[in-house]
Protein backbone atom coordinates (compact mmCIF):
# COMPACT_ATOMS: atom_id res chain seq x y z
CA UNK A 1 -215.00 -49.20 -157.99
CA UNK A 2 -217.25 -52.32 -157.89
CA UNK A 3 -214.51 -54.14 -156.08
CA UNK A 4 -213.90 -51.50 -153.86
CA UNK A 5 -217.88 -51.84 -152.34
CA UNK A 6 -217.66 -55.69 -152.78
CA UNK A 7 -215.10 -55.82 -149.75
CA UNK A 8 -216.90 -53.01 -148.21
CA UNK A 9 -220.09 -55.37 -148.01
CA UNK A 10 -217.98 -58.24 -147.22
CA UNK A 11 -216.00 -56.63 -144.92
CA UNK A 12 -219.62 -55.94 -142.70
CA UNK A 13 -221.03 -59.17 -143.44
CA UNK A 14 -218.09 -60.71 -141.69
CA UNK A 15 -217.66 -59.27 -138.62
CA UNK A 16 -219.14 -60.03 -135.69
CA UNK A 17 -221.88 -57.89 -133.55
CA UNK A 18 -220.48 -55.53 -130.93
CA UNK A 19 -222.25 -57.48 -127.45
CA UNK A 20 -222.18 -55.01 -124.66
CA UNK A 21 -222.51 -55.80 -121.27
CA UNK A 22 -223.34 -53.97 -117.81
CA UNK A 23 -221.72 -53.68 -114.76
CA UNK A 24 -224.59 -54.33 -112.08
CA UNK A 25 -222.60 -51.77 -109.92
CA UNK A 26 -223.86 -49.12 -112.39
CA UNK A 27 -227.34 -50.17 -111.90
CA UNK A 28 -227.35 -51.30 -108.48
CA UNK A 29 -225.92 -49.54 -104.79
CA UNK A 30 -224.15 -52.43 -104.42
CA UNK A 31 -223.37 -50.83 -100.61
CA UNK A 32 -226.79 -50.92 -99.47
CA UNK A 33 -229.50 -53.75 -99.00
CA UNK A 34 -233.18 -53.55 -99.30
CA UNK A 35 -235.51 -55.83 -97.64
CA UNK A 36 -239.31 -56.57 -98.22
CA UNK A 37 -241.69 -60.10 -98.14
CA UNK A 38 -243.79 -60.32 -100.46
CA UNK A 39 -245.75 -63.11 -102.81
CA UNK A 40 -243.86 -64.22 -105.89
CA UNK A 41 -245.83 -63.63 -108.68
CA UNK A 42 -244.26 -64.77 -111.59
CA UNK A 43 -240.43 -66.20 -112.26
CA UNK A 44 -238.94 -66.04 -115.86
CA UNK A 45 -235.90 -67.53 -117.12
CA UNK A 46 -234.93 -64.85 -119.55
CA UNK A 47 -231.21 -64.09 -121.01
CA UNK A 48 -229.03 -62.50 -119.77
CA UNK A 49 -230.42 -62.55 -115.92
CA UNK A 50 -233.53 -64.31 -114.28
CA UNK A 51 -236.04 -62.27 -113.04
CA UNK A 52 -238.49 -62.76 -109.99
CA UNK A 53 -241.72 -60.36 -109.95
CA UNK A 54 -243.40 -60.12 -106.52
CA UNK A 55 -246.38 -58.30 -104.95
CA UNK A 56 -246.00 -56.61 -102.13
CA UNK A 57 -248.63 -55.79 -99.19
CA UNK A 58 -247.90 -52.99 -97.14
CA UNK A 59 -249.91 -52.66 -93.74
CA UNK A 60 -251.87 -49.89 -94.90
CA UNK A 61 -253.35 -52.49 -98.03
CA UNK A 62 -251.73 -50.90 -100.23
CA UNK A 63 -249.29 -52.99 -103.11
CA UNK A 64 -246.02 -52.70 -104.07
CA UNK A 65 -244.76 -54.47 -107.23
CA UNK A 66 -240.99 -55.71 -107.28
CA UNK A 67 -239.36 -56.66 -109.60
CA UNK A 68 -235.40 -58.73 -108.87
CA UNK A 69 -233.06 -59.15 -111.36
CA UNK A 70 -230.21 -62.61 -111.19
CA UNK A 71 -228.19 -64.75 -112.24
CA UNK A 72 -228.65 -66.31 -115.90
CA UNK A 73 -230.59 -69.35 -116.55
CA UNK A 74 -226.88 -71.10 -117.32
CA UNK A 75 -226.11 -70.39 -113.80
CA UNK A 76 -229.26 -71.40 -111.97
CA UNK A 77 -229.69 -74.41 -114.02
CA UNK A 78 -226.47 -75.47 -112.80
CA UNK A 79 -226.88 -75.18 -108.98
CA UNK A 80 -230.18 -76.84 -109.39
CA UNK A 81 -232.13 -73.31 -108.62
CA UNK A 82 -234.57 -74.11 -111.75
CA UNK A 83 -237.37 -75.76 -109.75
CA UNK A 84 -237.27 -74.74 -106.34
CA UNK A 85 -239.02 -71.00 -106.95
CA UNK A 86 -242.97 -71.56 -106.05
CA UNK A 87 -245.41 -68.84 -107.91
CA UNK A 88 -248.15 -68.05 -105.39
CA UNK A 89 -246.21 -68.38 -102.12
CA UNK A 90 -244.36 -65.57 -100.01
CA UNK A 91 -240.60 -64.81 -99.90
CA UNK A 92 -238.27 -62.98 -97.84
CA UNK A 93 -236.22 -61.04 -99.86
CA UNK A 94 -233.30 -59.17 -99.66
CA UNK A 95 -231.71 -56.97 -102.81
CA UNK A 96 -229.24 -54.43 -103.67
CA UNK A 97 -231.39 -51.47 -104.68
CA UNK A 98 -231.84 -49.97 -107.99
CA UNK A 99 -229.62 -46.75 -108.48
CA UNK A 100 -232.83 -44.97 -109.81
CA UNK A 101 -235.38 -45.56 -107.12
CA UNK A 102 -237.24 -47.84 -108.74
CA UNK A 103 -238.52 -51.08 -106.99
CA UNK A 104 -235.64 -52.95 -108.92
CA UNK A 105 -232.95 -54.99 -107.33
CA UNK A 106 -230.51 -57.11 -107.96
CA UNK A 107 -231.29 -60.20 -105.77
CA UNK A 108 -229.16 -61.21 -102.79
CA UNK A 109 -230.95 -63.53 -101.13
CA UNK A 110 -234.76 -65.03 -100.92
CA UNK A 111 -235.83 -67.34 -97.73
CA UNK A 112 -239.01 -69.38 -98.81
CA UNK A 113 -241.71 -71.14 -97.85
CA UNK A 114 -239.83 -74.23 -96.42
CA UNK A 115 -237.70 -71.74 -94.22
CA UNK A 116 -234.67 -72.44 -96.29
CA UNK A 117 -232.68 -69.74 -97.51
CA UNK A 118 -230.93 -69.38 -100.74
CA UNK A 119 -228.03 -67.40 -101.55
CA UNK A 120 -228.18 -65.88 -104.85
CA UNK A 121 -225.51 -63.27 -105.19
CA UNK A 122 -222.77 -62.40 -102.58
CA UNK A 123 -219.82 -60.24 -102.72
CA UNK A 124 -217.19 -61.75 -101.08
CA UNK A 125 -216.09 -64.77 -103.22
CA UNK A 126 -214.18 -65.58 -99.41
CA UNK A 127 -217.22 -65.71 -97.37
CA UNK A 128 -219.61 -66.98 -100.17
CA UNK A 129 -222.79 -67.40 -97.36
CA UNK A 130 -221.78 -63.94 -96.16
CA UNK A 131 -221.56 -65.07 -92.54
């Protein structure tokens, strides 16, 4: 019987962790875009996706707090997207909404403070600038 709960053990120890990932069509509607400008507040490279937090302010005063979800840092590294993002100065954002209604998105596209816009997720591996 000790044998028996010897492989057991070694049987767990050896196999590898279940990783799950998401489809961002679960979370996101995919169909639809979103659109707002706001300030970038903070930018973090954090596995498995970047994230961009803004602040929003609406006409009335009132704030809005966003929050956009990306690519991972692998990916941005690569296309030299590390540097560019500037904490403190206003984007022009557009996002595939969150499912739920919250102010989440998954990030399509952000136009900064130079004017220049940067693609960051488009559908149509054809038409890649989705012109």
């Amino acid at each position: 019987m000790r044998a028996w709960k010897l492989l057991i053990i070694a049987a767990v120890l050896m196999t590898q962790p279940a990783v799950a990932h998401h489809a961002i069509q679960s979370e996101y509607e995919m169909g639809k875009t979103g659109a707002f400008t706001a300030v970038m507040t903070r930018f973090a490279m954090i596995n498995p996706h970047c994230r961009w937090f803004f602040e929003e302010t609406k006409p009335d005063g009132t704030k809005v707090m966003w929050e956009m979800s990306g690519a991972g840092p692998g990916a941005l590294r690569a296309a030299g997207l590390v540097r560019i993002f500037q904490v403190g100065s206003a984007y022009e954002v557009t996002f595939a909404p969150a499912k739920n209604g919250a102010n989440l998105g998954r990030v399509r596209t952000m136009k900064g403070p130079d004017g220049k816009v940067i693609t960051l997720f488009h559908e149509d591996p054809e038409n890649p600038l989705n012109n």
